[in-house]
C-alpha atoms as a PDB file:
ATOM      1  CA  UNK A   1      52.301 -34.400 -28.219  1.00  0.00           C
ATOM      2  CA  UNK A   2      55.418 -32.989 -30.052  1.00  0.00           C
ATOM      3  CA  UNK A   3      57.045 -31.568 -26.860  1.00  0.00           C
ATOM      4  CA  UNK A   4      56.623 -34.918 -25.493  1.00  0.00           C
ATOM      5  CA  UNK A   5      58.149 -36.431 -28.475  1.00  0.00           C
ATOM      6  CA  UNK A   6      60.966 -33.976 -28.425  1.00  0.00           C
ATOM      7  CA  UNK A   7      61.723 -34.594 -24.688  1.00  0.00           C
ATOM      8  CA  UNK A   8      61.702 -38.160 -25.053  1.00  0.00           C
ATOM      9  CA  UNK A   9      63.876 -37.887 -28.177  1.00  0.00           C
ATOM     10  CA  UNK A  10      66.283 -35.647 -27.528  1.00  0.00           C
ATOM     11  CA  UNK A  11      69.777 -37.315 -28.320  1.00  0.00           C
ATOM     12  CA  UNK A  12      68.639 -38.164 -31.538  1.00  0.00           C
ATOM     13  CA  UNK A  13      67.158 -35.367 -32.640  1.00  0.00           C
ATOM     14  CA  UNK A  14      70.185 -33.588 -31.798  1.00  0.00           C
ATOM     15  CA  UNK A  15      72.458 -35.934 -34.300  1.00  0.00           C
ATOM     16  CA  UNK A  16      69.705 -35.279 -36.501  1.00  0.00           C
ATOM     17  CA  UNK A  17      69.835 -31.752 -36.920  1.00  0.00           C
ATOM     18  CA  UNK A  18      73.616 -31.288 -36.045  1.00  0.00           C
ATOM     19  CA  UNK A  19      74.094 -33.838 -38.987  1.00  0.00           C
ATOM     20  CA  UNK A  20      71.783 -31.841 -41.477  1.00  0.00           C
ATOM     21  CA  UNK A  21      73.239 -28.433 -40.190  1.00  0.00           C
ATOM     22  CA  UNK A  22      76.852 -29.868 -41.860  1.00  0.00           C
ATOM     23  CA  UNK A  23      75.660 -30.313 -45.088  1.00  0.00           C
ATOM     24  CA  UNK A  24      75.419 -26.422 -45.311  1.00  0.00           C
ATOM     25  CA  UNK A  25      79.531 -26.174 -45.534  1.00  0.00           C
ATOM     26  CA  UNK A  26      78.524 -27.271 -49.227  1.00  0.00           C
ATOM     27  CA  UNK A  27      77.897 -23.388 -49.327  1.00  0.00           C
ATOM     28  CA  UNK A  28      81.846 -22.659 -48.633  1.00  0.00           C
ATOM     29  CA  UNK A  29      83.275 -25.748 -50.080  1.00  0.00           C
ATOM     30  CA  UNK A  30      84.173 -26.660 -53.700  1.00  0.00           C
ATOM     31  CA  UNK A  31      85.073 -30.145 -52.929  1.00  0.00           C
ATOM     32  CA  UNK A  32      81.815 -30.950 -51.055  1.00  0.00           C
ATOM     33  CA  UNK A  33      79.779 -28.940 -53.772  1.00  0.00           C
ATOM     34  CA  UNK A  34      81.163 -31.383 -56.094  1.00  0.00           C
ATOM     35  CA  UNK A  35      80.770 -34.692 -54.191  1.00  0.00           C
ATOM     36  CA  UNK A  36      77.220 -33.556 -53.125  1.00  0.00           C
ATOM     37  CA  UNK A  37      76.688 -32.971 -57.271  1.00  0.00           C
ATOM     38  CA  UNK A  38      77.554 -36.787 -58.175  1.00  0.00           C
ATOM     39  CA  UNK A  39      75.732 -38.209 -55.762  1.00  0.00           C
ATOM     40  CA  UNK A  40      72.231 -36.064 -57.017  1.00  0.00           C
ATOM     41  CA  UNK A  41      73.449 -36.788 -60.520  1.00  0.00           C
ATOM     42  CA  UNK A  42      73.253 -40.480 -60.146  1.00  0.00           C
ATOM     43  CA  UNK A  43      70.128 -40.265 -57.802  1.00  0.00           C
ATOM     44  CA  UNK A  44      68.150 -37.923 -61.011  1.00  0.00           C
ATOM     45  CA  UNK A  45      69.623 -39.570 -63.616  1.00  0.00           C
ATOM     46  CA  UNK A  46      71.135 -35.870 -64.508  1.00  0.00           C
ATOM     47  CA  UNK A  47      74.536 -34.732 -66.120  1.00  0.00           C
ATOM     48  CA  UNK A  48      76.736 -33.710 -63.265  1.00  0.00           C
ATOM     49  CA  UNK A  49      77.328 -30.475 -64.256  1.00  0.00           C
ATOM     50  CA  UNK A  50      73.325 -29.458 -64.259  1.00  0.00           C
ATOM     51  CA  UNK A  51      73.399 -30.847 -60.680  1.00  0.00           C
ATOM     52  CA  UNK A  52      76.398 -28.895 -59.821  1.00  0.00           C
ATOM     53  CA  UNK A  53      75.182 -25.544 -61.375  1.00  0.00           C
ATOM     54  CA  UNK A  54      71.972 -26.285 -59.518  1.00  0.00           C
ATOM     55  CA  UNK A  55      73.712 -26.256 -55.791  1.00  0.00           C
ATOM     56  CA  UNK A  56      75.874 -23.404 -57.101  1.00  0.00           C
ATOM     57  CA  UNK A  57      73.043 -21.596 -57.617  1.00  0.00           C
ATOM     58  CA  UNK A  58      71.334 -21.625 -54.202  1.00  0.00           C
ATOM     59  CA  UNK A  59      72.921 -21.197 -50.545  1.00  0.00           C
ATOM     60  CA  UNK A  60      71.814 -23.407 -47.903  1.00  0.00           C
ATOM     61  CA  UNK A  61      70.873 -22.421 -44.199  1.00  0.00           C
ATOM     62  CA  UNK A  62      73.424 -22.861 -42.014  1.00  0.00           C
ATOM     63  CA  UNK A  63      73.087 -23.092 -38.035  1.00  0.00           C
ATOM     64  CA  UNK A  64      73.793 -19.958 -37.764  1.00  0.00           C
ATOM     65  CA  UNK A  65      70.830 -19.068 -40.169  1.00  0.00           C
ATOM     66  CA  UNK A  66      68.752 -21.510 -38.101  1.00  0.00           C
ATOM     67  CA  UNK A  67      69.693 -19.941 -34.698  1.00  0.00           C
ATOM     68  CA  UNK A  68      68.685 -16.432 -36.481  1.00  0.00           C
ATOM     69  CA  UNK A  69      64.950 -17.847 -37.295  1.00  0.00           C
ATOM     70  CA  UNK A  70      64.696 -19.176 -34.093  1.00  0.00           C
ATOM     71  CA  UNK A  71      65.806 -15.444 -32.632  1.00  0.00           C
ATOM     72  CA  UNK A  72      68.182 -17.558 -30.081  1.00  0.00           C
ATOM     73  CA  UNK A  73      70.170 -14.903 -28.806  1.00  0.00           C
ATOM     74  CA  UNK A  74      67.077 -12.153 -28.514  1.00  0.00           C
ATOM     75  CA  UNK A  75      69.323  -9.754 -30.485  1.00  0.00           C
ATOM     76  CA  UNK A  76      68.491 -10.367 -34.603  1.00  0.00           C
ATOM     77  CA  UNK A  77      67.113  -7.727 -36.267  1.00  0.00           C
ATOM     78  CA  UNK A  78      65.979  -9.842 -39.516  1.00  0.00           C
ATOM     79  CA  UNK A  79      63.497 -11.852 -40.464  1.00  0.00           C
ATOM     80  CA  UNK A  80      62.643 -14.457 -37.886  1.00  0.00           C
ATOM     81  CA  UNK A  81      60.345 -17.056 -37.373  1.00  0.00           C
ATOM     82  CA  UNK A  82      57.229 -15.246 -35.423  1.00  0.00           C
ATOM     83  CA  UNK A  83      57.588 -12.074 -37.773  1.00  0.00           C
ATOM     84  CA  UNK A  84      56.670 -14.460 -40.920  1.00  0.00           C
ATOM     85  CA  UNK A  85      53.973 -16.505 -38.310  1.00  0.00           C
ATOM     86  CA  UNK A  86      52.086 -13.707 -37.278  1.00  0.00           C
ATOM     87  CA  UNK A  87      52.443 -11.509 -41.143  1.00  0.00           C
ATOM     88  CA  UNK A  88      50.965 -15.576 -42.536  1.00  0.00           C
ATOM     89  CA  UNK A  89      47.967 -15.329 -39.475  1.00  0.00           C
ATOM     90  CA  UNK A  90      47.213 -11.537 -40.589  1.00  0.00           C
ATOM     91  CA  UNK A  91      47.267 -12.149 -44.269  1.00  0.00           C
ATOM     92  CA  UNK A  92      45.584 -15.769 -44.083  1.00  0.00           C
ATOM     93  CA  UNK A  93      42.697 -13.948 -41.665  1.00  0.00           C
ATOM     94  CA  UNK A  94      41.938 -11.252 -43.535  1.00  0.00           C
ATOM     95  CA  UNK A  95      40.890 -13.724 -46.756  1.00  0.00           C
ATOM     96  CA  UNK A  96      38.884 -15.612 -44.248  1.00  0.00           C
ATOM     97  CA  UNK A  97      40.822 -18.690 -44.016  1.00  0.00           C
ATOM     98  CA  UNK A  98      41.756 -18.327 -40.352  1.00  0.00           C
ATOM     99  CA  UNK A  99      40.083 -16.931 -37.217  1.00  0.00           C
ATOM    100  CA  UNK A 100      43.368 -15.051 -36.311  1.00  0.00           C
ATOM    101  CA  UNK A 101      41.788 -15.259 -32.551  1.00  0.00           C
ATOM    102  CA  UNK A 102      41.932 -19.150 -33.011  1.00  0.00           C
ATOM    103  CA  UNK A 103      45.789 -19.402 -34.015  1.00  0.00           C
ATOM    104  CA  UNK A 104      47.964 -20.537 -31.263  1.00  0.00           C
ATOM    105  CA  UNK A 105      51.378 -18.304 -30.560  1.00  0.00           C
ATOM    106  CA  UNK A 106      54.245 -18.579 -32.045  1.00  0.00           C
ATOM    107  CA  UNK A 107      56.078 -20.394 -28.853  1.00  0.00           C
ATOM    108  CA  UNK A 108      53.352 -22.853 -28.437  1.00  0.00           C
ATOM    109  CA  UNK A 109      54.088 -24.316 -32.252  1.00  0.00           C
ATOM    110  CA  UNK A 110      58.167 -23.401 -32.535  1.00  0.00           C
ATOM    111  CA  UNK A 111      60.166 -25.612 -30.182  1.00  0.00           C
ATOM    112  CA  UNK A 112      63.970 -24.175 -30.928  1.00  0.00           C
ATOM    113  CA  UNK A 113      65.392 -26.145 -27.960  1.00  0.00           C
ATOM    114  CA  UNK A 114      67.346 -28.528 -30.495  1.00  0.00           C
ATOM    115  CA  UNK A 115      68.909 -25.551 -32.162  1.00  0.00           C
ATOM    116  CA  UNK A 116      69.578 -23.788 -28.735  1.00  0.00           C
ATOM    117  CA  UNK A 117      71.417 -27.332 -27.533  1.00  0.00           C
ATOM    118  CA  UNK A 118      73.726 -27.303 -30.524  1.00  0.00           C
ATOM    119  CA  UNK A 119      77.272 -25.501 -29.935  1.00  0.00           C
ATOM    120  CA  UNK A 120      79.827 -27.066 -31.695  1.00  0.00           C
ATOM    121  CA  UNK A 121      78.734 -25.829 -34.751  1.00  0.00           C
ATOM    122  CA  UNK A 122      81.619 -22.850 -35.068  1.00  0.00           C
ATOM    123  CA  UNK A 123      83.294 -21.373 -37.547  1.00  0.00           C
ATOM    124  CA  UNK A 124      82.509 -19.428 -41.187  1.00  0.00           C
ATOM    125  CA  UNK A 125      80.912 -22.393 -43.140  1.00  0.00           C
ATOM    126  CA  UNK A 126      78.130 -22.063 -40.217  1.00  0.00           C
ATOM    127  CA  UNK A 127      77.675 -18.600 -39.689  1.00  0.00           C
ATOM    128  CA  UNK A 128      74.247 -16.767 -40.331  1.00  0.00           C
ATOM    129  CA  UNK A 129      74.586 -14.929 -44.037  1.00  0.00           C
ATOM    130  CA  UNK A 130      76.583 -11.622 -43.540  1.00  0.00           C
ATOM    131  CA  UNK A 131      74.548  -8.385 -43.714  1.00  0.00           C
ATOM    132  CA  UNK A 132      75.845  -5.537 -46.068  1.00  0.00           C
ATOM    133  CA  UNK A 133      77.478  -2.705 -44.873  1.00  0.00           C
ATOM    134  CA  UNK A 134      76.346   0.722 -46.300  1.00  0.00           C
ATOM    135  CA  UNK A 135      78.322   3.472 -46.790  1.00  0.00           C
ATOM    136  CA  UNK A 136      77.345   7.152 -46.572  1.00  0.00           C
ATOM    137  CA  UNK A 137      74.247   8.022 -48.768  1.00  0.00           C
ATOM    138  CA  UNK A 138      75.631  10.134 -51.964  1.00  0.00           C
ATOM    139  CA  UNK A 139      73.603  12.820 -53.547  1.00  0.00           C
ATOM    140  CA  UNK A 140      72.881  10.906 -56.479  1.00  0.00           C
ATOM    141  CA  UNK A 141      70.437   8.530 -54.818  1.00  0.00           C
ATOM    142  CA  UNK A 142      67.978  11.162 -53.926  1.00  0.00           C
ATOM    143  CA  UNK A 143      66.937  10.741 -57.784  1.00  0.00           C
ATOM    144  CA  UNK A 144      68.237   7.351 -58.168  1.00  0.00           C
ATOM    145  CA  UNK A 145      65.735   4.958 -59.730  1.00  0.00           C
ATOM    146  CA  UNK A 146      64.499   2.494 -57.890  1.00  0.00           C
ATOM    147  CA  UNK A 147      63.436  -1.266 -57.976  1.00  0.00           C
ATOM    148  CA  UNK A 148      60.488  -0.867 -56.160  1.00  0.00           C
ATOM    149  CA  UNK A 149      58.734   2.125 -54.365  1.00  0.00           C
ATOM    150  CA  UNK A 150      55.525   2.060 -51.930  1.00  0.00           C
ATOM    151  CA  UNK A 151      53.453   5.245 -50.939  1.00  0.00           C
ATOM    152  CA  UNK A 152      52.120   5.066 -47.461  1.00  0.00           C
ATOM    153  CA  UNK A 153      49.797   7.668 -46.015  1.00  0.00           C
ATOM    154  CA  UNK A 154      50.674   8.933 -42.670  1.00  0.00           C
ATOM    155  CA  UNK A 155      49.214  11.821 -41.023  1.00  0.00           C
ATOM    156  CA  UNK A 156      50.637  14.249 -39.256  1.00  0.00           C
ATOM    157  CA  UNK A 157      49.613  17.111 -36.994  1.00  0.00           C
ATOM    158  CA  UNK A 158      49.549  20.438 -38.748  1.00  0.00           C
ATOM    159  CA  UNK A 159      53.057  21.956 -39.151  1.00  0.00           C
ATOM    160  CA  UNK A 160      54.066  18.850 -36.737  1.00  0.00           C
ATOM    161  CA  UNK A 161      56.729  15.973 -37.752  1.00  0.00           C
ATOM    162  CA  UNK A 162      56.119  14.654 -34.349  1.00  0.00           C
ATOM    163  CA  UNK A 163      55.008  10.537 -35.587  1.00  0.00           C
ATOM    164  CA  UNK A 164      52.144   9.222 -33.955  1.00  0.00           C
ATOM    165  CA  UNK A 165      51.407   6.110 -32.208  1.00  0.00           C
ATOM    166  CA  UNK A 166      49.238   5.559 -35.139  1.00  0.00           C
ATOM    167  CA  UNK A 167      52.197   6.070 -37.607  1.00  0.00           C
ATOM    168  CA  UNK A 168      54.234   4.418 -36.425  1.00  0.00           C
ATOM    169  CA  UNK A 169      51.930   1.246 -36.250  1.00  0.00           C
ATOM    170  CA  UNK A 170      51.546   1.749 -39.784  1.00  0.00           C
ATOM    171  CA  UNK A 171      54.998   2.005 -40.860  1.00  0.00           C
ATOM    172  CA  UNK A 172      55.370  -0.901 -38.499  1.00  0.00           C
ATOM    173  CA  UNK A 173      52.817  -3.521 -40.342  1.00  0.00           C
ATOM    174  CA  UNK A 174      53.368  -1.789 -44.141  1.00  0.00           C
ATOM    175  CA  UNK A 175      56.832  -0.826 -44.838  1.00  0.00           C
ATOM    176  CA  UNK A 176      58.734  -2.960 -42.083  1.00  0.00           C
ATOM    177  CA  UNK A 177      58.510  -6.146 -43.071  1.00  0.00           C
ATOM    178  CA  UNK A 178      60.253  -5.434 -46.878  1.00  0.00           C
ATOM    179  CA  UNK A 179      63.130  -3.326 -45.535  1.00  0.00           C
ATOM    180  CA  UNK A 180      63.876  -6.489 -43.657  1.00  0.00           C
ATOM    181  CA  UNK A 181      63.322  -8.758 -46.146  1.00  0.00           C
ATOM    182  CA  UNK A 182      65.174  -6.680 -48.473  1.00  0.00           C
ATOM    183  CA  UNK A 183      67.736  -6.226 -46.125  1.00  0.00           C
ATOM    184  CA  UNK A 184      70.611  -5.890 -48.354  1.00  0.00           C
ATOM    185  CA  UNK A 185      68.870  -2.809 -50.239  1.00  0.00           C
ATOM    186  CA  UNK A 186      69.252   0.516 -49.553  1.00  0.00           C
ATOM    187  CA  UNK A 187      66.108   2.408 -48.626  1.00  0.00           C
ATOM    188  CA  UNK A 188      64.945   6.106 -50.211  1.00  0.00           C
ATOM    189  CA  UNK A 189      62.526   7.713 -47.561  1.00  0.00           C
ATOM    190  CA  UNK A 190      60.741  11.131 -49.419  1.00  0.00           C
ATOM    191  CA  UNK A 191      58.536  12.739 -47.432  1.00  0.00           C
ATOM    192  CA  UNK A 192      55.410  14.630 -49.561  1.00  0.00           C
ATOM    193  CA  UNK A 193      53.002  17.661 -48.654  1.00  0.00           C
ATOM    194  CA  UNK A 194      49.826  19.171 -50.377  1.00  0.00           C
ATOM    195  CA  UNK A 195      50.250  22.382 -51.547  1.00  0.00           C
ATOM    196  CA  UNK A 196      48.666  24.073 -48.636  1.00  0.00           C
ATOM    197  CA  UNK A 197      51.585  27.158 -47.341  1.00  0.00           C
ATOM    198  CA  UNK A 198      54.578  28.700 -48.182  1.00  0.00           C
ATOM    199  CA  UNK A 199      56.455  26.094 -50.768  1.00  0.00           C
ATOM    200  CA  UNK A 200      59.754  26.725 -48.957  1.00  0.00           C
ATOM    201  CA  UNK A 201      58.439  25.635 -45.933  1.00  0.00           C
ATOM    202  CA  UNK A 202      56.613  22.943 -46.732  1.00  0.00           C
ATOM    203  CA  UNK A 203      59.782  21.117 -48.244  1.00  0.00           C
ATOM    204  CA  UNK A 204      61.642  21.848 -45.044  1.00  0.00           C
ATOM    205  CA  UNK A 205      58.550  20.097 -43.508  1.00  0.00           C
ATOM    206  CA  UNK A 206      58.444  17.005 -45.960  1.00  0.00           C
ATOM    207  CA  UNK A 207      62.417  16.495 -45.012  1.00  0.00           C
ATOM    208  CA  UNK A 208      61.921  16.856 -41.217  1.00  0.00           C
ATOM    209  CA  UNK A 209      58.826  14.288 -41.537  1.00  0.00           C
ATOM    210  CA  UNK A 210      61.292  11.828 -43.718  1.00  0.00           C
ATOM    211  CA  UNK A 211      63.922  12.353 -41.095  1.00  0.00           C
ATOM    212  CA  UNK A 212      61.554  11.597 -38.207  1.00  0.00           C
ATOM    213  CA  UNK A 213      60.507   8.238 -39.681  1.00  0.00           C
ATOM    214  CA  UNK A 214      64.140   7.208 -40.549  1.00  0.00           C
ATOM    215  CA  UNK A 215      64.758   7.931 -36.642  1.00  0.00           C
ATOM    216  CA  UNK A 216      61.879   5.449 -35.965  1.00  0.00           C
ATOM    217  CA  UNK A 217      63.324   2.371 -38.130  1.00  0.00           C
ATOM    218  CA  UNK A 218      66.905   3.138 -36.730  1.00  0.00           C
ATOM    219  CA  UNK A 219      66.059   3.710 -33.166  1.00  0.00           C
ATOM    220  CA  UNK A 220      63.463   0.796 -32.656  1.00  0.00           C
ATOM    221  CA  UNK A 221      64.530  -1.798 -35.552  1.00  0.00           C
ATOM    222  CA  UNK A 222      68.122  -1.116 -35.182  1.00  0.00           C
ATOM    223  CA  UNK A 223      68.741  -0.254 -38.983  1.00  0.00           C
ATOM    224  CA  UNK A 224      72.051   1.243 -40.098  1.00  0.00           C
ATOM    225  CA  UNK A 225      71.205   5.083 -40.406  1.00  0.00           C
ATOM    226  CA  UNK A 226      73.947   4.840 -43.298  1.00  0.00           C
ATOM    227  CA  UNK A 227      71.287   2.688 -45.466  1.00  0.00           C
ATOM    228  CA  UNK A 228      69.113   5.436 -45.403  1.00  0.00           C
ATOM    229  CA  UNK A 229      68.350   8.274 -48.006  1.00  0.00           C
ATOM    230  CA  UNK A 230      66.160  11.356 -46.978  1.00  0.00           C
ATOM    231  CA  UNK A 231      64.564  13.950 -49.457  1.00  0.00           C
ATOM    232  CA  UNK A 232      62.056  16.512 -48.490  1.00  0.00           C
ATOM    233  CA  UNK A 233      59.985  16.841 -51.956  1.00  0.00           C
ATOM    234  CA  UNK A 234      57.601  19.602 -50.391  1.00  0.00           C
ATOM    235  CA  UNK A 235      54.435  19.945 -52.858  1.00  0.00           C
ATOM    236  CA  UNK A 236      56.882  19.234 -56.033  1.00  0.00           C
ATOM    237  CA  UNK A 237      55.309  15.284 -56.648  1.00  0.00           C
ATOM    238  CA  UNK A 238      52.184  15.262 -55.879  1.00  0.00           C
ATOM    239  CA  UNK A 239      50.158  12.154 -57.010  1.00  0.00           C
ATOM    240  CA  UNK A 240      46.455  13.071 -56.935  1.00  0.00           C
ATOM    241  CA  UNK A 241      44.643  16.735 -57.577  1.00  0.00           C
ATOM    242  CA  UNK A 242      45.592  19.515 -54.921  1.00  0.00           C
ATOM    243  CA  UNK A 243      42.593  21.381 -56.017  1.00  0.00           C
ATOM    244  CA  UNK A 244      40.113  18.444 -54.382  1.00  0.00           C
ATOM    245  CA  UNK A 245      40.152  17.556 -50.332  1.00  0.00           C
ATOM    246  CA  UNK A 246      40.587  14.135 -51.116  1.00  0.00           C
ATOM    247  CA  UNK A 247      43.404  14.510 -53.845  1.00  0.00           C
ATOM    248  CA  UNK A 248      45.330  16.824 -50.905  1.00  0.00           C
ATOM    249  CA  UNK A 249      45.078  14.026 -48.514  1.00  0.00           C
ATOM    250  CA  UNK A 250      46.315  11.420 -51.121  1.00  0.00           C
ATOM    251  CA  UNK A 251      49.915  14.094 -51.737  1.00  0.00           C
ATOM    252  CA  UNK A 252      50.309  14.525 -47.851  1.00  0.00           C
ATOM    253  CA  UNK A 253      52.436  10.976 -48.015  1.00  0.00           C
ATOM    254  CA  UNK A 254      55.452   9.233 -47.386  1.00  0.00           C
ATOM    255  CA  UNK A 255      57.144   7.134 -50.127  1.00  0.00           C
ATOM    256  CA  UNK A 256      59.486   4.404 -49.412  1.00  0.00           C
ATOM    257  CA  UNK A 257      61.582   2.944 -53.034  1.00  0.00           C
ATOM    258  CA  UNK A 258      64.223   0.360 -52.666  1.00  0.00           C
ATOM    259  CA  UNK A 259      67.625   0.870 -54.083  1.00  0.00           C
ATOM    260  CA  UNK A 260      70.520  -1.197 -54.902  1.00  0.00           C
ATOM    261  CA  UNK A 261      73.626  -0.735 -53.126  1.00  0.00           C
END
């Protein structure tokens, strides 16, 4: 019934959504950020300045943001539209509010084709937000503190750094979602052992198992290898008792902490 409406619809909805899309050069322009701020002011009843202040404070999507959600190109690495679909399906299923087998795909409820006809939207005011650019990890963010850190267990074939199909499916649904919605922060990946062997060893092992799961994000999620810090902690940080089977399992880990820039 939408698709029908759409088809039917189509020069207007176009207008529509080219129209809305130019509001977003408020984000680049002082003189529309003000204009836009008297005109909320007098429809809340609020001091211009608070309404100003307010748009100041958040950026709006811009066609090129749009065209990112929408994945029109088949190139973005972000954020889109069916990663936050089928995360909402997962998460909403697993409390038993949805029958995950019952929710239709993505491209039966998205319909970008109004964003896809739009091209005349050019220039900086409707470009997609920039990405940063990373430098060259320093030494000093190997101890760096971070904002947030997540341990995820992955296992590993003795002596191996070799990732699984199984790891990487788990680094897939657990730790790649926030390094893309925290795109802008560098990530710390520290690989962890037991205590099991030869110390020495087993930090060379914990760094080679960091490094192999740095090559996964950059090789199949196209991440900048320059956002990404690597330590090998060996047995030094464990997190549960060596002396127990359960406790070794726990310390045989990979930890993933967000840094600023």
């Amino acid at each position: 019934m939408l698709k029908t409406y759409i088809d039917a619809n189509k020069d207007k909805l176009k207008c529509l959504v080219d129209g809305w899309m130019r509001v977003a050069e408020i984000n680049t322009s002082e003189e529309s950020k003000r204009k836009a701020a008297k005109i909320l002011s007098v429809g809340l009843n609020q001091p211009e300045d608070y309404c100003y202040n307010a748009i100041n404070n958040v950026r709006l999507c811009t066609y090129g943001d749009n065209a990112n959600f929408f994945n029109i190109k088949g190139d973005y690495t972000g954020v889109k539209g069916e990663d936050i679909y089928s995360r909402m399906t997962q998460v909403y299923g697993s409390l038993g509010y949805a029958n995950p087998a019952n929710v239709p795909n993505w491209r039966l409820v998205a319909n970008p084709s109004i964003i896809r006809s739009i091209t005349n939207l050019t220039g900086s005011e409707h470009a997609a937000e920039g990405t940063a650019q990373f430098t060259p990890a320093q030494e000093a963010q190997k101890t760096e503190e971070a904002f947030t850190t997540k341990n995820i267990t992955i296992n590993y074939e003795t002596a191996s750094s070799t990732l699984s199909e199984n790891a990487k499916r788990i680094i897939d649904l657990e730790f790649t979602p926030i390094a893309k919605a925290f795109g802008n922060a560098r990530v710390r990946i520290e690989g962890n052992t037991d205590n099991v062997g030869d110390p020495a060893k087993n930090k060379t092992l914990s760094l080679k198992r960091a490094e192999a799961v740095k090559a996964y994000l950059v090789s199949t999620y196209k991440m900048d290898p320059d956002r990404f810090v690597v330590v090998g902690n060996g047995a030094d940080k464990p997190v549960a008792d060596n002396n127990t089977a359960e406790g070794k399992a726990q310390n045989r880990r990979t930890d993933f902490s967000l840094l600023n820039q």
